[in-house]
C-alpha atoms as a PDB file:
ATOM      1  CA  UNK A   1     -33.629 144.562  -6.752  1.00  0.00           C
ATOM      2  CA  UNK A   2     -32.962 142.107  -9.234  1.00  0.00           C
ATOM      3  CA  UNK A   3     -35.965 140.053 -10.959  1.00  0.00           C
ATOM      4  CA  UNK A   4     -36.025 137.309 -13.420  1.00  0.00           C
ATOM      5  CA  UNK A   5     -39.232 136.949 -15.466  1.00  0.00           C
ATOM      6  CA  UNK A   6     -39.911 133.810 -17.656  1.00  0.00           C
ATOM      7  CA  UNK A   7     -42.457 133.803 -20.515  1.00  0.00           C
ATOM      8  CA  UNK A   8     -43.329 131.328 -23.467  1.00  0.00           C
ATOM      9  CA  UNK A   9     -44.333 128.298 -21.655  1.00  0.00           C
ATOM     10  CA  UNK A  10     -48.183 126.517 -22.756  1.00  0.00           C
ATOM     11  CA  UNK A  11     -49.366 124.019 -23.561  1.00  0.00           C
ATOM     12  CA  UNK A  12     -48.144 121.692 -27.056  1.00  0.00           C
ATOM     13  CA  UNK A  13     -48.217 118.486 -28.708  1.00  0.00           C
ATOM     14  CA  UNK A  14     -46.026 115.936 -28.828  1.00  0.00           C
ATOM     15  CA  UNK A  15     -43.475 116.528 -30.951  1.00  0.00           C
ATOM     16  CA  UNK A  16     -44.030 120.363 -30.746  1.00  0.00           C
ATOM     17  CA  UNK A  17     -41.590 123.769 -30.120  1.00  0.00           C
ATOM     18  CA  UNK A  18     -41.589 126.102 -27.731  1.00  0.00           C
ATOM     19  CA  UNK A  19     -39.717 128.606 -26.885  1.00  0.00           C
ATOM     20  CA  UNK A  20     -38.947 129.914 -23.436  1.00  0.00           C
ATOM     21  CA  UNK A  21     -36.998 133.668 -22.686  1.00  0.00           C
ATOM     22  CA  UNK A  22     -36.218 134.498 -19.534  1.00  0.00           C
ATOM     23  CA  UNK A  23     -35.361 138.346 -18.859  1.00  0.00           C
ATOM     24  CA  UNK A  24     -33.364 139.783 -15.765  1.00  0.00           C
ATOM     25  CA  UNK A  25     -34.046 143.167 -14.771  1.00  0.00           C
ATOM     26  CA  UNK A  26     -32.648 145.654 -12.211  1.00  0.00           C
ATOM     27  CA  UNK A  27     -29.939 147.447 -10.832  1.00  0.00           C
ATOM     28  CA  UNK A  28     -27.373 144.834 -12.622  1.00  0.00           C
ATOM     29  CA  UNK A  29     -23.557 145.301 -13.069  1.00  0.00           C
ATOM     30  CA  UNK A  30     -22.957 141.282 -14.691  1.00  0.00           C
ATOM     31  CA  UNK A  31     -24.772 138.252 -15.291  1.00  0.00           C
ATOM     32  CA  UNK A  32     -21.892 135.126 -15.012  1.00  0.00           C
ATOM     33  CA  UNK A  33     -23.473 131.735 -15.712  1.00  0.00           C
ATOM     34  CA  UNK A  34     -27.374 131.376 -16.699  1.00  0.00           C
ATOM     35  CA  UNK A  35     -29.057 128.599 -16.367  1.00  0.00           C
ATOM     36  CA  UNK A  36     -32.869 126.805 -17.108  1.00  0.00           C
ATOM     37  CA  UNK A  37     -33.707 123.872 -15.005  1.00  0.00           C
ATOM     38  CA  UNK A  38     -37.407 122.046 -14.736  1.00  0.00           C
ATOM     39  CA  UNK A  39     -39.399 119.950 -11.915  1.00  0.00           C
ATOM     40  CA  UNK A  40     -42.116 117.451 -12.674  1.00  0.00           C
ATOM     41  CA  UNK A  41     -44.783 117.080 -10.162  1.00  0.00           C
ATOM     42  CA  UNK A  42     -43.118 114.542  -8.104  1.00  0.00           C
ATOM     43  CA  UNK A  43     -39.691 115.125  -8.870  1.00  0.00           C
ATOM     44  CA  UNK A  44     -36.540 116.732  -7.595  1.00  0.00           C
ATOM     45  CA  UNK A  45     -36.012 120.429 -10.033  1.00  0.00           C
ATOM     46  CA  UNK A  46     -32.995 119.316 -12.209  1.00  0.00           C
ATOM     47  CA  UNK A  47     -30.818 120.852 -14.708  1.00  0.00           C
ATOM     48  CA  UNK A  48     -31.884 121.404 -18.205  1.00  0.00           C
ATOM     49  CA  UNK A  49     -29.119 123.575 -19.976  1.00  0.00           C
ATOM     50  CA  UNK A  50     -26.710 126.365 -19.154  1.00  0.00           C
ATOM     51  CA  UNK A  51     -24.886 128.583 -20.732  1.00  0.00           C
ATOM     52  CA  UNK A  52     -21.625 131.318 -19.289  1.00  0.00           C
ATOM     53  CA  UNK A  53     -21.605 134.584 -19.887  1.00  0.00           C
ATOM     54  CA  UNK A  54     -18.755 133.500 -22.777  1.00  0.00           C
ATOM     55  CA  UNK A  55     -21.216 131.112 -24.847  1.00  0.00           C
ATOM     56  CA  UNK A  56     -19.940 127.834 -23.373  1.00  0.00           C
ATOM     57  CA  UNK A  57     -23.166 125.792 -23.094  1.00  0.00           C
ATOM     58  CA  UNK A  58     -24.108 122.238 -21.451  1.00  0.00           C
ATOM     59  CA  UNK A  59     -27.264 119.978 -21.131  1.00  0.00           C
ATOM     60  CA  UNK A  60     -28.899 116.924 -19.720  1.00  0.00           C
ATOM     61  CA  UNK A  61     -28.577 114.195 -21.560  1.00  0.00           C
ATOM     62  CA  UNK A  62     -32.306 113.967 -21.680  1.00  0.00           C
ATOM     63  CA  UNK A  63     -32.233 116.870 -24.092  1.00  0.00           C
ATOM     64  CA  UNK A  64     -29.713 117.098 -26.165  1.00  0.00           C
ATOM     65  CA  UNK A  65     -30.156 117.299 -29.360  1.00  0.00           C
ATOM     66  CA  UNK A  66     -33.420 118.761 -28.906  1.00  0.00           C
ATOM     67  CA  UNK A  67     -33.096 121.895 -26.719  1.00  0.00           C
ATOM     68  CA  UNK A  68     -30.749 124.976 -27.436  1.00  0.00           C
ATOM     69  CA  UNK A  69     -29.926 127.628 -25.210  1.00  0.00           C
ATOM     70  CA  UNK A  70     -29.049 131.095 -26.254  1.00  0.00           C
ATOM     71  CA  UNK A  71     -28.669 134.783 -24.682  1.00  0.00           C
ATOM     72  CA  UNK A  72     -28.528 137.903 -25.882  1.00  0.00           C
ATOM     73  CA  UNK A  73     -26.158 139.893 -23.709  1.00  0.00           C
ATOM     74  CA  UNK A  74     -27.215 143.131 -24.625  1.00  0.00           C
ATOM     75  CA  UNK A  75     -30.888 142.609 -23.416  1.00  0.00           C
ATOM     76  CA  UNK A  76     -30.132 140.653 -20.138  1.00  0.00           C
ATOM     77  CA  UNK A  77     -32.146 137.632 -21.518  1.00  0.00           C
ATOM     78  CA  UNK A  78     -31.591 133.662 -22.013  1.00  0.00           C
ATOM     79  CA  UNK A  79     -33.780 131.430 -24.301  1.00  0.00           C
ATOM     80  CA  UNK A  80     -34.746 128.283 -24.571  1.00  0.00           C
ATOM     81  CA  UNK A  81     -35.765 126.665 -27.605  1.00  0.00           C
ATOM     82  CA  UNK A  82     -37.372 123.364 -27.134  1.00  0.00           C
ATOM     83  CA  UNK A  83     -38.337 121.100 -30.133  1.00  0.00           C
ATOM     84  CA  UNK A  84     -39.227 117.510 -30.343  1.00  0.00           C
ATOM     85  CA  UNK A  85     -41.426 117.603 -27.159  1.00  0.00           C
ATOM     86  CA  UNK A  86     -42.093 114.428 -25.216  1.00  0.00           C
ATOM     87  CA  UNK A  87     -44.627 114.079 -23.066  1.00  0.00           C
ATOM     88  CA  UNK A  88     -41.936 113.906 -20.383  1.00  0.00           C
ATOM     89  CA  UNK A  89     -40.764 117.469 -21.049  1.00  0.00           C
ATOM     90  CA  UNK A  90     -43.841 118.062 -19.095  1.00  0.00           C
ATOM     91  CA  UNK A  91     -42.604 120.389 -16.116  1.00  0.00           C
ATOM     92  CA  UNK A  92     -42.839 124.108 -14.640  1.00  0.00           C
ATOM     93  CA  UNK A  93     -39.454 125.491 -16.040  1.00  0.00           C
ATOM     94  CA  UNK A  94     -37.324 128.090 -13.862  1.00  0.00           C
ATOM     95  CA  UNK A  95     -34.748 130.567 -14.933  1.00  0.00           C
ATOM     96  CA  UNK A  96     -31.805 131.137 -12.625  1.00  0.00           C
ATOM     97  CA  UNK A  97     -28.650 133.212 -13.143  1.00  0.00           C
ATOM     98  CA  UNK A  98     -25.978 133.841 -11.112  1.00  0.00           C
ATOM     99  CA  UNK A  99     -26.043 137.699 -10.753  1.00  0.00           C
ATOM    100  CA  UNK A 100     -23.566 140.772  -9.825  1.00  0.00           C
ATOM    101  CA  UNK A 101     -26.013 144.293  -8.651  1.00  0.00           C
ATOM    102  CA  UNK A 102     -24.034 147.781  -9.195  1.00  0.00           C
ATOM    103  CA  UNK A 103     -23.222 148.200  -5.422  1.00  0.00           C
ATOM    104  CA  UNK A 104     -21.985 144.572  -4.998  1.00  0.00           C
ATOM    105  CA  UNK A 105     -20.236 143.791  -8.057  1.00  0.00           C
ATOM    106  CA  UNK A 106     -17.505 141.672  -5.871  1.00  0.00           C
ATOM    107  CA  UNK A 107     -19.934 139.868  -4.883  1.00  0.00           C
ATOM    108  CA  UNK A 108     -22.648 138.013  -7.322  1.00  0.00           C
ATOM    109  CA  UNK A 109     -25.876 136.063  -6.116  1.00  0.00           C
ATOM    110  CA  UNK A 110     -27.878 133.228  -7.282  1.00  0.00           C
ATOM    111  CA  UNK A 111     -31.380 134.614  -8.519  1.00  0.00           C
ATOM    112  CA  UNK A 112     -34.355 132.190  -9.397  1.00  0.00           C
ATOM    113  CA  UNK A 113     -37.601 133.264 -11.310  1.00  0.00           C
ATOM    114  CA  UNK A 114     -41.142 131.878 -10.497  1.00  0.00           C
ATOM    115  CA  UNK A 115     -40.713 129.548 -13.360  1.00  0.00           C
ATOM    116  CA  UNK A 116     -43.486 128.637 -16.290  1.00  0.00           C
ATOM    117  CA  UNK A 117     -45.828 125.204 -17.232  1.00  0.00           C
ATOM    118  CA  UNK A 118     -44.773 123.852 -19.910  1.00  0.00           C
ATOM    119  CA  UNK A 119     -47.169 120.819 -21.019  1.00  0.00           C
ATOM    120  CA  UNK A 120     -46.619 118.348 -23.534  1.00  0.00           C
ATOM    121  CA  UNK A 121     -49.912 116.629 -24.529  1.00  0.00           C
ATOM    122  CA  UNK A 122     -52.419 115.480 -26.955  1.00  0.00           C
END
């Protein structure tokens, strides 16, 4: 079974860093596209940044320049590194990554972790 685990989220000041890392784990042949998105109490869960399994990256226009998204290959994992925090970064952030398992490599699946509060605040 394949997990995703976020960690890194808390609680900063405006104008602050974080940095999220989300780690898949599990019986896992390839990991294609991964992706962080964020919802806002109130608000649909949109896209923050992705990245491919080649290094091509994208990201909402409310972020760029601000966020950067990484992975490292080799340890299953994709990061987030968020600087400049607004107060309207304030959101749970969820992992998701589109996934291939060892016994259904033809066929990979989107997986979704529980996600992690980040709060911007003074």
């Amino acid at each position: 079974q394949v997990q995703l685990v976020e960690s890194g989220g808390g609680l900063v000041q405006p104008g602050g860093s974080l940095r999220l890392s989300c780690a898949a784990s599990g019986s896992i042949f390839s990991i294609n596209a991964m992706n962080w998105y964020r919802q806002a109490p109130g608000k649909r869960r949109e896209l923050v940044a992705g990245i491919t399994s080649t290094g091509s990256t994208r990201y909402a226009n409310s972020v760029k320049g601000r966020f950067t998204i990484s992975r490292d290959n080799a340890k299953n994992t994709v990061y987030l590194q968020m600087n400049s925090l607004k107060p309207e970064d304030t959101a749970v952030y969820y992992c998701n990554a589109d996934i291939a398992e060892d016994n259904s490599w033809w066929a990979p699946n989107d997986y979704w972790g529980r996600g992690t509060q980040v709060t911007v605040s003074s």
